[in-house]
PDB file of N, CA and C in Angstrom:
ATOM      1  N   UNK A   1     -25.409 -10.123 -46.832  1.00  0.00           N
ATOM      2  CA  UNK A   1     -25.752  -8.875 -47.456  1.00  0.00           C
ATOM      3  C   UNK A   1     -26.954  -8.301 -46.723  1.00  0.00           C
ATOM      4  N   UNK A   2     -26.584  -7.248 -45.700  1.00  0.00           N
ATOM      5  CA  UNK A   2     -28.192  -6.599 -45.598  1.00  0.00           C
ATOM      6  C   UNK A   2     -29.699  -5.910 -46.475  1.00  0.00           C
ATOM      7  N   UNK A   3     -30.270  -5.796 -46.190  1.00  0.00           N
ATOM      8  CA  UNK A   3     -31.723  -5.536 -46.886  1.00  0.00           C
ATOM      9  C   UNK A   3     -31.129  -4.081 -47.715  1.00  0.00           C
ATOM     10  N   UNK A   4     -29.987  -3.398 -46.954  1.00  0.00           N
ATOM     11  CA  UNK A   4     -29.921  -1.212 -47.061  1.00  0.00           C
ATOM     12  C   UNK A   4     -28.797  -2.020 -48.498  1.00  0.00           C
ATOM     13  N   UNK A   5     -28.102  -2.649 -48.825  1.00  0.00           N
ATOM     14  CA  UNK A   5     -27.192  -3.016 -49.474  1.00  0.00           C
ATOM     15  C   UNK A   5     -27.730  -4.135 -50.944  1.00  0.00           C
ATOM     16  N   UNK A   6     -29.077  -4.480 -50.658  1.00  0.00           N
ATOM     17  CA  UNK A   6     -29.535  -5.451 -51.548  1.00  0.00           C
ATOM     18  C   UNK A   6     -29.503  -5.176 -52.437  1.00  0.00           C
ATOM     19  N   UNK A   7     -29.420  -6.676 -53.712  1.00  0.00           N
ATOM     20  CA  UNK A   7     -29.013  -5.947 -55.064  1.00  0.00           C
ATOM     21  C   UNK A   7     -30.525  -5.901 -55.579  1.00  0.00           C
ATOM     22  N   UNK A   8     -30.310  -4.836 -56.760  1.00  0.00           N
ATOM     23  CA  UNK A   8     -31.880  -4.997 -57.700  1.00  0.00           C
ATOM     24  C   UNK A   8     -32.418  -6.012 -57.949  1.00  0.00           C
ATOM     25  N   UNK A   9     -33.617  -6.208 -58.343  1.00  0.00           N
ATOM     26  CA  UNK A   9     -34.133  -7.345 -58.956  1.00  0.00           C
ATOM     27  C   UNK A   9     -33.719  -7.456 -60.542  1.00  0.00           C
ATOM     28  N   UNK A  10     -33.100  -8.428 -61.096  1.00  0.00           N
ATOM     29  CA  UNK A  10     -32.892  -9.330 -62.225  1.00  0.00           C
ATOM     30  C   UNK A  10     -32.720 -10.809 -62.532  1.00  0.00           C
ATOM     31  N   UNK A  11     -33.848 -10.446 -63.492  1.00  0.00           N
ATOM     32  CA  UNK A  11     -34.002 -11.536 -64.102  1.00  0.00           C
ATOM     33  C   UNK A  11     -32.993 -12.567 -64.370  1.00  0.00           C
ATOM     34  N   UNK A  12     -32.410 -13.713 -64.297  1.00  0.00           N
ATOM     35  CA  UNK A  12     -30.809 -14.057 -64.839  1.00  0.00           C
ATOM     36  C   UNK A  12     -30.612 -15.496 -64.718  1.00  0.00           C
ATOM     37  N   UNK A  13     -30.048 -16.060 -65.381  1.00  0.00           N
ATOM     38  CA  UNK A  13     -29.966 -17.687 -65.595  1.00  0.00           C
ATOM     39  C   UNK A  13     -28.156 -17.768 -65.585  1.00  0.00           C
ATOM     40  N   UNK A  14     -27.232 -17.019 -65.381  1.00  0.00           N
ATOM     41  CA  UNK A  14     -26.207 -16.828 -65.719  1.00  0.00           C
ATOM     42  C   UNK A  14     -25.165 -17.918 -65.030  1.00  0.00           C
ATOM     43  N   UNK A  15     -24.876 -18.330 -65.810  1.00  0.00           N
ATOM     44  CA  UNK A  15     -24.095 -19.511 -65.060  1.00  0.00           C
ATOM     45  C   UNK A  15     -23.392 -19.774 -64.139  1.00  0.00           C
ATOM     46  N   UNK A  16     -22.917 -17.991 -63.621  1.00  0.00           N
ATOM     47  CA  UNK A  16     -22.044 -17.719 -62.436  1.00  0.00           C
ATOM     48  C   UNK A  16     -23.097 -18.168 -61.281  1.00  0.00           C
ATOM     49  N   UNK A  17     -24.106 -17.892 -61.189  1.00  0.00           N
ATOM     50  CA  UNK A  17     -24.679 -18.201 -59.877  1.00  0.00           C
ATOM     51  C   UNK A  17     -24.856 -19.457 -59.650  1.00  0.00           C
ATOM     52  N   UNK A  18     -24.608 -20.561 -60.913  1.00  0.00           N
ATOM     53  CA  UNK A  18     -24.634 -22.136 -60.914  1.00  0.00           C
ATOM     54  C   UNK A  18     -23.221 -22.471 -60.077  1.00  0.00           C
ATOM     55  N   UNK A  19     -22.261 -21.861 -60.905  1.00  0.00           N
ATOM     56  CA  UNK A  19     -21.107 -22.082 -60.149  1.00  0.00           C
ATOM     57  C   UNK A  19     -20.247 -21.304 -58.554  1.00  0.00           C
ATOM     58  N   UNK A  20     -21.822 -20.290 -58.668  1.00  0.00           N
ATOM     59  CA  UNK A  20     -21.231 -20.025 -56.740  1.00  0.00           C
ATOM     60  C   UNK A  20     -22.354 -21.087 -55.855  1.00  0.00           C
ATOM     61  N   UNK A  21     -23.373 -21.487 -56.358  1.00  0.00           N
ATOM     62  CA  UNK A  21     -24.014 -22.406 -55.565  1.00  0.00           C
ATOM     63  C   UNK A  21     -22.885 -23.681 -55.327  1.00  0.00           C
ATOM     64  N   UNK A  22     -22.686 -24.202 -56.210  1.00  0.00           N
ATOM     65  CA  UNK A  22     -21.708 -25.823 -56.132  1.00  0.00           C
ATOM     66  C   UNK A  22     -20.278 -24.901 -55.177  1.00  0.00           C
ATOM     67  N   UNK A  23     -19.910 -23.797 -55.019  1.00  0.00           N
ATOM     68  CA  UNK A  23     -19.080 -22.785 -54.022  1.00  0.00           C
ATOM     69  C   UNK A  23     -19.502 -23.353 -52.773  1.00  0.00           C
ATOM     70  N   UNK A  24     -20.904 -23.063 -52.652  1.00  0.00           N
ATOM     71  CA  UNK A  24     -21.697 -22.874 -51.379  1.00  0.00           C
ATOM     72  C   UNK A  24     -21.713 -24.360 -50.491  1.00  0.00           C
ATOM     73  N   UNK A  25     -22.237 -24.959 -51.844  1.00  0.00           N
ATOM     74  CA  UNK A  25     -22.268 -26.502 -51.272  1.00  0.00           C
ATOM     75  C   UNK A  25     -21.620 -26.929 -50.642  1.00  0.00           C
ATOM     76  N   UNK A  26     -19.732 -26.868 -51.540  1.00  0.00           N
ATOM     77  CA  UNK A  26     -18.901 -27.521 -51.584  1.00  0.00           C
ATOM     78  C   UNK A  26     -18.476 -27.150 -49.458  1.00  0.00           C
ATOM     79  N   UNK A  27     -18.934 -25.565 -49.008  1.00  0.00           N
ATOM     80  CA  UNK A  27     -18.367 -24.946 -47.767  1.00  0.00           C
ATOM     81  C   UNK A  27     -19.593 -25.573 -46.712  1.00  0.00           C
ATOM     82  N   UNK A  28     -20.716 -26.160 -47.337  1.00  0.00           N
ATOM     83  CA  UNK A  28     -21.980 -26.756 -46.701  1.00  0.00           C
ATOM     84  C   UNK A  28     -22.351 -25.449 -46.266  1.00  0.00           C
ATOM     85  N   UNK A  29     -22.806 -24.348 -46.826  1.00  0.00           N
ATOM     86  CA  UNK A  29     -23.266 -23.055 -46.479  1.00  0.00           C
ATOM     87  C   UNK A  29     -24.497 -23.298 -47.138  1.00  0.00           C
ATOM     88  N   UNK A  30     -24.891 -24.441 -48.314  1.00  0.00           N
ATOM     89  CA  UNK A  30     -25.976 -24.278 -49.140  1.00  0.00           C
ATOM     90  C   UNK A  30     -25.877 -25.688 -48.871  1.00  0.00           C
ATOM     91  N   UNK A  31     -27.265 -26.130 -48.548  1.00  0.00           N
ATOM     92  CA  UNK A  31     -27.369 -27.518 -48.463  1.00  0.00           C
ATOM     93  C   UNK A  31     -28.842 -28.311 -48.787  1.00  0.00           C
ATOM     94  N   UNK A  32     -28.596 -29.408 -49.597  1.00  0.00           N
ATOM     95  CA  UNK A  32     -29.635 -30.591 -50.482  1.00  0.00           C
ATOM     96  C   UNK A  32     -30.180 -31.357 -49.389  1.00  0.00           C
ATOM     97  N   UNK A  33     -31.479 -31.427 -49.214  1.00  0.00           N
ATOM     98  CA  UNK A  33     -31.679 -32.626 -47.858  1.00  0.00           C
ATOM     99  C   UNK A  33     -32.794 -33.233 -49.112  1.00  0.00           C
ATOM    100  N   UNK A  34     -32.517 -34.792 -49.060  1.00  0.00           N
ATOM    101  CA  UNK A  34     -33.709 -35.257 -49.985  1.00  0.00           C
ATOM    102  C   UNK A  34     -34.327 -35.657 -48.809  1.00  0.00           C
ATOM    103  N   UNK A  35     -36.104 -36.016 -49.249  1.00  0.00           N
ATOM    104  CA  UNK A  35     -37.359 -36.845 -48.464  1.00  0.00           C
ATOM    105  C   UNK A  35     -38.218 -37.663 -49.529  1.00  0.00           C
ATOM    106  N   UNK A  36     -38.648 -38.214 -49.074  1.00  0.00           N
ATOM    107  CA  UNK A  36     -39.469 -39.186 -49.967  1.00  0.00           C
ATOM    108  C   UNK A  36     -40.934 -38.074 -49.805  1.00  0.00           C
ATOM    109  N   UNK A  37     -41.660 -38.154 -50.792  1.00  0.00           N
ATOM    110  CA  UNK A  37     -43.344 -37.337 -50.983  1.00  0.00           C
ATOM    111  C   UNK A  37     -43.766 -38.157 -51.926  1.00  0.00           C
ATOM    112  N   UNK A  38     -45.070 -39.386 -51.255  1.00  0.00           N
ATOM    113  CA  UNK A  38     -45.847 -39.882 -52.078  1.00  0.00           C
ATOM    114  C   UNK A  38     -44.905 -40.700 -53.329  1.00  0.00           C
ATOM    115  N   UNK A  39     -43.851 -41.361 -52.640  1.00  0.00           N
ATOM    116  CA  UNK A  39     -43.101 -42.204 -53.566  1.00  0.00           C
ATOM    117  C   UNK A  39     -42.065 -41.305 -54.619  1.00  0.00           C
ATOM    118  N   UNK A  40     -42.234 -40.721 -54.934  1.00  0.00           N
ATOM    119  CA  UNK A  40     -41.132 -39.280 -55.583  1.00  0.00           C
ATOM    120  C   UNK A  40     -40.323 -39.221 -54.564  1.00  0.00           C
ATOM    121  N   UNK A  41     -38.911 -38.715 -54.954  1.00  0.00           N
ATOM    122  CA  UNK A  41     -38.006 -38.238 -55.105  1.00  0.00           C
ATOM    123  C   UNK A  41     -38.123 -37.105 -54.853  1.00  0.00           C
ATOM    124  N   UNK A  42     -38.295 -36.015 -53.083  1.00  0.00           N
ATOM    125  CA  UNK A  42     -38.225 -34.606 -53.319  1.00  0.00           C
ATOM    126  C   UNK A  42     -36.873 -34.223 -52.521  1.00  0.00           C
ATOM    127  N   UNK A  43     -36.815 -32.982 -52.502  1.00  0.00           N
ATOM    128  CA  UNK A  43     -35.922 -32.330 -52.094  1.00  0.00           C
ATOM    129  C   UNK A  43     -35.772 -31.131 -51.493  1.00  0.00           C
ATOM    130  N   UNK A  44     -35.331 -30.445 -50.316  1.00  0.00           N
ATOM    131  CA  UNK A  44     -35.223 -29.087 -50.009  1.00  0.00           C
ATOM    132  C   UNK A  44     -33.885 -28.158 -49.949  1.00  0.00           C
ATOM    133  N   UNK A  45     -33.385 -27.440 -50.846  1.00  0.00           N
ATOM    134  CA  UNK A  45     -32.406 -26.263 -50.810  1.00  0.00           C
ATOM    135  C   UNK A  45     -32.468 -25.050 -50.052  1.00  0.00           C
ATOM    136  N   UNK A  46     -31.047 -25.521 -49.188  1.00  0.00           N
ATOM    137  CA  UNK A  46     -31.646 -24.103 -48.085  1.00  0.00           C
ATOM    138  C   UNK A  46     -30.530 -23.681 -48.164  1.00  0.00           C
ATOM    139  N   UNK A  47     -29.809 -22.221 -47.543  1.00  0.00           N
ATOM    140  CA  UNK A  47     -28.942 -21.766 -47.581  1.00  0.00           C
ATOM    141  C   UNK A  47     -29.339 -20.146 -48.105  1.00  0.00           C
ATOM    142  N   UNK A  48     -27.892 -19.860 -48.491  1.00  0.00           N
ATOM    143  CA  UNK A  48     -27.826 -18.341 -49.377  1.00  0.00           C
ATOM    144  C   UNK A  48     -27.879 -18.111 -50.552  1.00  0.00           C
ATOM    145  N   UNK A  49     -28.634 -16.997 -50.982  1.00  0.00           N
ATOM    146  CA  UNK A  49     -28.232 -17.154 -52.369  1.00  0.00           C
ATOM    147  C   UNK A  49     -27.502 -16.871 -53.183  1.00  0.00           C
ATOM    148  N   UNK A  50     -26.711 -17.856 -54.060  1.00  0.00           N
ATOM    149  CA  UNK A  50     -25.579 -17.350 -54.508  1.00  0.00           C
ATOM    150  C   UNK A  50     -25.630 -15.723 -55.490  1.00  0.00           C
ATOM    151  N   UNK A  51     -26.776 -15.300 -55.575  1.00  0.00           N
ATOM    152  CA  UNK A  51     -26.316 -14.022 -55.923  1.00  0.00           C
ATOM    153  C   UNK A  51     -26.941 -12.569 -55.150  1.00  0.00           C
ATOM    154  N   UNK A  52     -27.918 -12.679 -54.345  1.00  0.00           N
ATOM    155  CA  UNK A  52     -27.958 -11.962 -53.245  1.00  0.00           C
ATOM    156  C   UNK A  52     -27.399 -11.897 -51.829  1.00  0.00           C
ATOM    157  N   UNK A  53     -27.246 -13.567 -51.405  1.00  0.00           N
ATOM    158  CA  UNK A  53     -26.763 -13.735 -50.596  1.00  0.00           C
ATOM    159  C   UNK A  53     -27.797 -13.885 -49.296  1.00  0.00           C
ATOM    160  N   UNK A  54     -29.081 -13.074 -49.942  1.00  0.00           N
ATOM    161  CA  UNK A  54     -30.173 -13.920 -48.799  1.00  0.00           C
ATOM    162  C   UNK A  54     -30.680 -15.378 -48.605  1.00  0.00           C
ATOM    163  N   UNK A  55     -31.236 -15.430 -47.831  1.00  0.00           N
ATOM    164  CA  UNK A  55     -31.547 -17.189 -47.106  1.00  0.00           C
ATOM    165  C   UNK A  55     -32.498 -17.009 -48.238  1.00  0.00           C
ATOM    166  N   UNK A  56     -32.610 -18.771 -48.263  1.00  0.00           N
ATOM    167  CA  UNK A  56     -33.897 -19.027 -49.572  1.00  0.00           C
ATOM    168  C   UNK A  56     -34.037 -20.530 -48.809  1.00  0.00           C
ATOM    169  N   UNK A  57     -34.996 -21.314 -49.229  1.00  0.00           N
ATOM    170  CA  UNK A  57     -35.534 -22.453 -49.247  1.00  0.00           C
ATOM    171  C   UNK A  57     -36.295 -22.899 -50.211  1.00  0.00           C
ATOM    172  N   UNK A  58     -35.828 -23.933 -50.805  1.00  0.00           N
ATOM    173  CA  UNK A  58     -36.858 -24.396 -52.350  1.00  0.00           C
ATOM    174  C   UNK A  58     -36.729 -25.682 -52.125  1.00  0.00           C
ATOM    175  N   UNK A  59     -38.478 -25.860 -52.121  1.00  0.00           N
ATOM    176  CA  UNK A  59     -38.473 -27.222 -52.036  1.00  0.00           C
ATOM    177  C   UNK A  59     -39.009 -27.752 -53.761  1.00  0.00           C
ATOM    178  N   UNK A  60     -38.437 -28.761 -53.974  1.00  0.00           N
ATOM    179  CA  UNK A  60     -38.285 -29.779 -55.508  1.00  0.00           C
ATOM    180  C   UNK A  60     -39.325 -30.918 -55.149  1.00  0.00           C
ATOM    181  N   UNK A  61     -40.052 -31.020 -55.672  1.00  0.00           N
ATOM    182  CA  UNK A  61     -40.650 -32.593 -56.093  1.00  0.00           C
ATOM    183  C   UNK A  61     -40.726 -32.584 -57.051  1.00  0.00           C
ATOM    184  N   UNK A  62     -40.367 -33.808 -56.918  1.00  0.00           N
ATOM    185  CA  UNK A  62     -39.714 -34.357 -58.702  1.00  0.00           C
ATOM    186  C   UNK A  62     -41.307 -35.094 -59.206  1.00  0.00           C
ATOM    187  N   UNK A  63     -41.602 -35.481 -60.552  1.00  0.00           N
ATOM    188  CA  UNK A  63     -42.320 -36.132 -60.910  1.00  0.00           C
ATOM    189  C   UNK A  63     -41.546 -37.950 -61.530  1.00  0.00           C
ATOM    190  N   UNK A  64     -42.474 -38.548 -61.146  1.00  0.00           N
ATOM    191  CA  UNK A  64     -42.154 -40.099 -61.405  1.00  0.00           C
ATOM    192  C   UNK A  64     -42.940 -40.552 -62.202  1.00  0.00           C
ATOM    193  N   UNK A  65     -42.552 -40.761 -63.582  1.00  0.00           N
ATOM    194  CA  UNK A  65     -42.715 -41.340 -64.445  1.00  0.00           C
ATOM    195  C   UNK A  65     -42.549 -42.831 -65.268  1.00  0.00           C
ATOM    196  N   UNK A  66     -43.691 -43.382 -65.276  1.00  0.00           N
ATOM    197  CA  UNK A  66     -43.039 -45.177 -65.541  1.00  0.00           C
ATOM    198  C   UNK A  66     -42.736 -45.779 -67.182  1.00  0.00           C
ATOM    199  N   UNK A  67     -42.233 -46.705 -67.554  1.00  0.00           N
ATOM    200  CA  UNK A  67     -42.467 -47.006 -68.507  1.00  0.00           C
ATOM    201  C   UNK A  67     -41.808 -46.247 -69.485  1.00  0.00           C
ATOM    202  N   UNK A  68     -40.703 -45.488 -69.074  1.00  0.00           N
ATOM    203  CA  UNK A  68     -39.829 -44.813 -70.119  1.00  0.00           C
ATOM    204  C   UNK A  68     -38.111 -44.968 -70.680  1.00  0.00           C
ATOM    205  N   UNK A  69     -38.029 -45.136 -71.148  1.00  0.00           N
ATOM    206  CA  UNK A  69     -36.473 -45.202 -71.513  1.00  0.00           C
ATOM    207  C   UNK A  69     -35.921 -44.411 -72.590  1.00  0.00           C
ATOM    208  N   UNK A  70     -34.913 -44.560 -72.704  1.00  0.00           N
ATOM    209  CA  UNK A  70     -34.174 -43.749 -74.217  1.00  0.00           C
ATOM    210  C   UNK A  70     -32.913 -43.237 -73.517  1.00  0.00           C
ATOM    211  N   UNK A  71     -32.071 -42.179 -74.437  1.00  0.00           N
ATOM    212  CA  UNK A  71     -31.005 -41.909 -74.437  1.00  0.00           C
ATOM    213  C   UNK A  71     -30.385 -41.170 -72.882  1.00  0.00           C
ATOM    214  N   UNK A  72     -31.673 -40.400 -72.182  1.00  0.00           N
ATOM    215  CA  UNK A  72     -31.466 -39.851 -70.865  1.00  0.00           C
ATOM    216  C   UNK A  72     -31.534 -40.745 -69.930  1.00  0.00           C
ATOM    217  N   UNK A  73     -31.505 -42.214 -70.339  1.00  0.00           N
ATOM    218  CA  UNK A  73     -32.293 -43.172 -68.909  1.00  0.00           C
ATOM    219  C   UNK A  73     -30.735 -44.511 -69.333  1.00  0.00           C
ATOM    220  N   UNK A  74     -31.015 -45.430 -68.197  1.00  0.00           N
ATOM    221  CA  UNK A  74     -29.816 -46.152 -68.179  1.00  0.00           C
ATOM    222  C   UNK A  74     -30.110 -47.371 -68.931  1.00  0.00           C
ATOM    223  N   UNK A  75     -29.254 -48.160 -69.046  1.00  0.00           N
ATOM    224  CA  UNK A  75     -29.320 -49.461 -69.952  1.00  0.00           C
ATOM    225  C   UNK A  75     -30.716 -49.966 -69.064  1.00  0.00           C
ATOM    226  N   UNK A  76     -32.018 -50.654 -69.433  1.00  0.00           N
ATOM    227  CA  UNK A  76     -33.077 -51.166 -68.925  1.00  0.00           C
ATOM    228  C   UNK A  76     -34.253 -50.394 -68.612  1.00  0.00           C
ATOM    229  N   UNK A  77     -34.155 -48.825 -69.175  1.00  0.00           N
ATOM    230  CA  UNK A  77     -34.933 -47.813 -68.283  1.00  0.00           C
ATOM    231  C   UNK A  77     -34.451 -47.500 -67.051  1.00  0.00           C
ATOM    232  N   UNK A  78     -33.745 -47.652 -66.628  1.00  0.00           N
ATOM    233  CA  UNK A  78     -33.372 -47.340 -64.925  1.00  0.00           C
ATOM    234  C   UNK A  78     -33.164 -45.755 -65.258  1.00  0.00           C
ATOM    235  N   UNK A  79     -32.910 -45.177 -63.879  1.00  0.00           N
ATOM    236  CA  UNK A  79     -33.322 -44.140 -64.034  1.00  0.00           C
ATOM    237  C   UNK A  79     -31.752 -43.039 -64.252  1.00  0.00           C
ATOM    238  N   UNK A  80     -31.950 -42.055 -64.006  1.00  0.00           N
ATOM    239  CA  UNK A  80     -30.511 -41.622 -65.188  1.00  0.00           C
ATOM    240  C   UNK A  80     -29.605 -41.052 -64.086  1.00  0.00           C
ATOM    241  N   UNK A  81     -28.186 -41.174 -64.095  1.00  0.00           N
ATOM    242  CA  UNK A  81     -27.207 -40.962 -63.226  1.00  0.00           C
ATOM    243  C   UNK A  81     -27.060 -39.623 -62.688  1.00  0.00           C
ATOM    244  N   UNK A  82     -27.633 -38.973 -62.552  1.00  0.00           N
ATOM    245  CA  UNK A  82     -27.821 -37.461 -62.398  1.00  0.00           C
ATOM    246  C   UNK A  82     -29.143 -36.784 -61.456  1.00  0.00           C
ATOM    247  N   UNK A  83     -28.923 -36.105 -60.909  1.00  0.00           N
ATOM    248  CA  UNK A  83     -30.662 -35.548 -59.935  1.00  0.00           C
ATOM    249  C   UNK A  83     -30.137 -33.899 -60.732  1.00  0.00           C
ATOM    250  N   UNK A  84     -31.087 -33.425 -61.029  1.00  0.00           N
ATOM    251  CA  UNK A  84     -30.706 -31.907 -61.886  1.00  0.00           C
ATOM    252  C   UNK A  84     -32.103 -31.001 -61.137  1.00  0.00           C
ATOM    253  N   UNK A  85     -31.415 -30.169 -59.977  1.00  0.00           N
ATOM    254  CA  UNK A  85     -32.277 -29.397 -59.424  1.00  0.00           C
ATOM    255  C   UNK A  85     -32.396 -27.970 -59.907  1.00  0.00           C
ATOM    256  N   UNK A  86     -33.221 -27.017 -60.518  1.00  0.00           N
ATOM    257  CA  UNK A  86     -33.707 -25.903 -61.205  1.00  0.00           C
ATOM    258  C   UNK A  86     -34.248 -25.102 -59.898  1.00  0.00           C
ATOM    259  N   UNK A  87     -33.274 -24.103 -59.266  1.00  0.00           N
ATOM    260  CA  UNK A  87     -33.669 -23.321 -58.293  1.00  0.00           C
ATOM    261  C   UNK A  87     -33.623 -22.090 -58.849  1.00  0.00           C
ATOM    262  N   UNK A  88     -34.799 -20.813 -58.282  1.00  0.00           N
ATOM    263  CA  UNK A  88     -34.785 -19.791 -58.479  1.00  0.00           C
ATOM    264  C   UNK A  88     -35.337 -19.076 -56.464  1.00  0.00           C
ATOM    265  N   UNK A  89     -34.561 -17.963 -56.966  1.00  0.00           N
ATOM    266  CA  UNK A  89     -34.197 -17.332 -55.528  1.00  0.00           C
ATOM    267  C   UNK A  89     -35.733 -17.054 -55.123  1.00  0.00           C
ATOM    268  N   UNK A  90     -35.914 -17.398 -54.027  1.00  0.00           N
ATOM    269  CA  UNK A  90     -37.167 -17.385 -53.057  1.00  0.00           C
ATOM    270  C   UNK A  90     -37.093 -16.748 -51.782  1.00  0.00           C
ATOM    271  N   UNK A  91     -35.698 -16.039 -51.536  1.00  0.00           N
ATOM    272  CA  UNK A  91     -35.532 -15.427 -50.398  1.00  0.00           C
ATOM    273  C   UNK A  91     -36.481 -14.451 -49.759  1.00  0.00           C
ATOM    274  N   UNK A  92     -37.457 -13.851 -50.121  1.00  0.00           N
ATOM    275  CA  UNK A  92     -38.383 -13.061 -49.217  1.00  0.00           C
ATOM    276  C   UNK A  92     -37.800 -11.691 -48.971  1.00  0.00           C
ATOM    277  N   UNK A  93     -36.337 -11.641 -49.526  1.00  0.00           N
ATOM    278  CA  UNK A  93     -35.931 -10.156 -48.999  1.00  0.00           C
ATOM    279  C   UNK A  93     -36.137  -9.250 -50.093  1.00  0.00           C
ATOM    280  N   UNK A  94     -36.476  -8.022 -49.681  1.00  0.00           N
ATOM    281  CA  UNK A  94     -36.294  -6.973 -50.615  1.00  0.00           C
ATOM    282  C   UNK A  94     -35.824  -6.719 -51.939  1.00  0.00           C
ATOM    283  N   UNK A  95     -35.564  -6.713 -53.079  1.00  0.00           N
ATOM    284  CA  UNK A  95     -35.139  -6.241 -54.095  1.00  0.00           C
ATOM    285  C   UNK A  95     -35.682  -5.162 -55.141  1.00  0.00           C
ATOM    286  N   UNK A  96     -35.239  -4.002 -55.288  1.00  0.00           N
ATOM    287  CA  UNK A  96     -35.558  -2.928 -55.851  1.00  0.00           C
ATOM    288  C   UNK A  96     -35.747  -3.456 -57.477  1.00  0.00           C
ATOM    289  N   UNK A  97     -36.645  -2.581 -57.813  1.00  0.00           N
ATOM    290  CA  UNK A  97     -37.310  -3.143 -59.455  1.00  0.00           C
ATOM    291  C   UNK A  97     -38.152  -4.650 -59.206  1.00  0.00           C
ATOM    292  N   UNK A  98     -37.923  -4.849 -58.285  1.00  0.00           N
ATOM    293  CA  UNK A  98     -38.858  -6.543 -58.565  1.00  0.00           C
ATOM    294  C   UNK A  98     -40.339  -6.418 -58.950  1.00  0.00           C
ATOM    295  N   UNK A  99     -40.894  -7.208 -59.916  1.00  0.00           N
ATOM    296  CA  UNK A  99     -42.128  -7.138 -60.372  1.00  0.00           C
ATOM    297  C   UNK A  99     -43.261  -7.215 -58.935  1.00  0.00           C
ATOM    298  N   UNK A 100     -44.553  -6.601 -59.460  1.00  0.00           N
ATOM    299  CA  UNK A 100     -45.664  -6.673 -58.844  1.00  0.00           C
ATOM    300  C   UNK A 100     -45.647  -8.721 -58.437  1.00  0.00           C
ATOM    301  N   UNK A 101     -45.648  -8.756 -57.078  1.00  0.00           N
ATOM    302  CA  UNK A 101     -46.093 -10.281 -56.457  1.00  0.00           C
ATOM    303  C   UNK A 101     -44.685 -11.575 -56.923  1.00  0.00           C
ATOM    304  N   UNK A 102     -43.693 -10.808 -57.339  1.00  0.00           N
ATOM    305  CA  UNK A 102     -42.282 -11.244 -57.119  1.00  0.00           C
ATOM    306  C   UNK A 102     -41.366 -11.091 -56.285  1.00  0.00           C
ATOM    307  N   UNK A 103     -41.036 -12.773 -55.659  1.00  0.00           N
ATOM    308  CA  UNK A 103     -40.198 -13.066 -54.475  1.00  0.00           C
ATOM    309  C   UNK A 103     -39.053 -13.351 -55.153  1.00  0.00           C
ATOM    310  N   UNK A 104     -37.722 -12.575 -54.455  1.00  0.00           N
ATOM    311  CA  UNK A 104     -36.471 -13.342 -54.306  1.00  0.00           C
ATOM    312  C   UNK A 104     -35.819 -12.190 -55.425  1.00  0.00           C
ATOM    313  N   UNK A 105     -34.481 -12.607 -55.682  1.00  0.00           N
ATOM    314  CA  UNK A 105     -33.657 -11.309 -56.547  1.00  0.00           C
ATOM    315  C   UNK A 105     -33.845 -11.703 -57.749  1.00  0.00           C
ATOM    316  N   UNK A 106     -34.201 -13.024 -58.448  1.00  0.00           N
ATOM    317  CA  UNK A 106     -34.529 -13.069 -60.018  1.00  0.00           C
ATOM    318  C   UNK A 106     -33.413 -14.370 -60.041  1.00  0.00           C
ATOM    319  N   UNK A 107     -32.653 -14.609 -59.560  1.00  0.00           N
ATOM    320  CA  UNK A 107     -31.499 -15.408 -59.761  1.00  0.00           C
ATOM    321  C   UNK A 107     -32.428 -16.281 -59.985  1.00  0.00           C
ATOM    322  N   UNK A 108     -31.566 -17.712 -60.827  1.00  0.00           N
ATOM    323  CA  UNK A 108     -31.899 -19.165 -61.204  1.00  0.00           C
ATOM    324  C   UNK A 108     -30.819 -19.969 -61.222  1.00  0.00           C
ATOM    325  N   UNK A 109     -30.370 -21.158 -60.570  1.00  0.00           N
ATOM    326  CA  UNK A 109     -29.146 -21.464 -60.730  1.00  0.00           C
ATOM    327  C   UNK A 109     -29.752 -22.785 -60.532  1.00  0.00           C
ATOM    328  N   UNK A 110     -28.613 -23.644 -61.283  1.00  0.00           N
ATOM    329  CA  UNK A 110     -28.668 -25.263 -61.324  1.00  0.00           C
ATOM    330  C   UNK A 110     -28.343 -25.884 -60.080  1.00  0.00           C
ATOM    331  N   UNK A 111     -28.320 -27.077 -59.878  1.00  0.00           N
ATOM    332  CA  UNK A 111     -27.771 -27.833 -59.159  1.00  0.00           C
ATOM    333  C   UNK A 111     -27.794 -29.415 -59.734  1.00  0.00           C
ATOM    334  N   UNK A 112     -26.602 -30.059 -59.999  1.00  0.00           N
ATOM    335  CA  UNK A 112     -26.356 -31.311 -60.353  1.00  0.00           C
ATOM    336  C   UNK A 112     -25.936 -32.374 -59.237  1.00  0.00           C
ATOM    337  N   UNK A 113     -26.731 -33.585 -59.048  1.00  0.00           N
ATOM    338  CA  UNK A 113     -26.237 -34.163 -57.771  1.00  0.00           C
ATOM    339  C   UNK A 113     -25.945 -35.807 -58.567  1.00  0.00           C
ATOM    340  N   UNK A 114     -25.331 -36.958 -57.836  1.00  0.00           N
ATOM    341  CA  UNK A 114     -25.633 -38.151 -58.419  1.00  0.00           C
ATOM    342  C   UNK A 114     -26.650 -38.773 -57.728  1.00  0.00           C
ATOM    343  N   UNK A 115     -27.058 -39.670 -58.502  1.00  0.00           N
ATOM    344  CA  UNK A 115     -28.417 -40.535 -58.150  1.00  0.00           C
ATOM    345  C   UNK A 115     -28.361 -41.248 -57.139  1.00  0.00           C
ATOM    346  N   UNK A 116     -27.021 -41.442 -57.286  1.00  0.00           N
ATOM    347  CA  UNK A 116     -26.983 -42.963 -56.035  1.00  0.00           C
ATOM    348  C   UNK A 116     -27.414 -42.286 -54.655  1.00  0.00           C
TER     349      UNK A 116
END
């Protein structure tokens, strides 16, 4: 999508852009690279965004927490079968209406990975 064609800025959690990211993935157009940071679990999302379609990069560090268990964690505390990444668009391009010192088109979309 060029910059003359970009969509407005909105706000939006809408689930369609969850399910064109796992789109993106699935074509490796949007791609998860994990790294280790200070013993955590981080991560970088690069690609397009599934609802502007500009490049973005979001990097995730996770927080590590000890000594916890319950219904989200595995038999022993181990840690839970799922990595659940919370991206919002960071692309740097243009979007009309975007707030004063707001990057990216407003999009927010999930990403679910397994642990192993």
């Amino acid at each position: 999508m060029s910059e003359e064609t970009a969509l407005a800025y909105l706000q939006t959690a809408d689930y369609r852009w969850t399910r064109r990211a796992f789109e993106l993935l699935g074509a490796r157009e949007l791609t998860v690279t994990p790294y280790e940071g200070g013993g955590a679990p981080c991560f970088v999302v690069e690609g397009p965004c599934p609802r502007c379609d500009h490049h973005l990069v979001d990097r995730q560090v996770t927080t590590g927490l000890t000594g916890l268990s319950g219904p989200s964690r595995g038999e022993g505390g181990n840690r839970a079968p799922a990595i659940v990444l919370d991206v919002t668009c960071g692309c740097g391009g243009a979007h009309e209406n975007a707030p004063a010192g707001a990057v990216g088109c407003g999009a927010s979309f999930r990403i679910v990975m397994d642990a192993a």
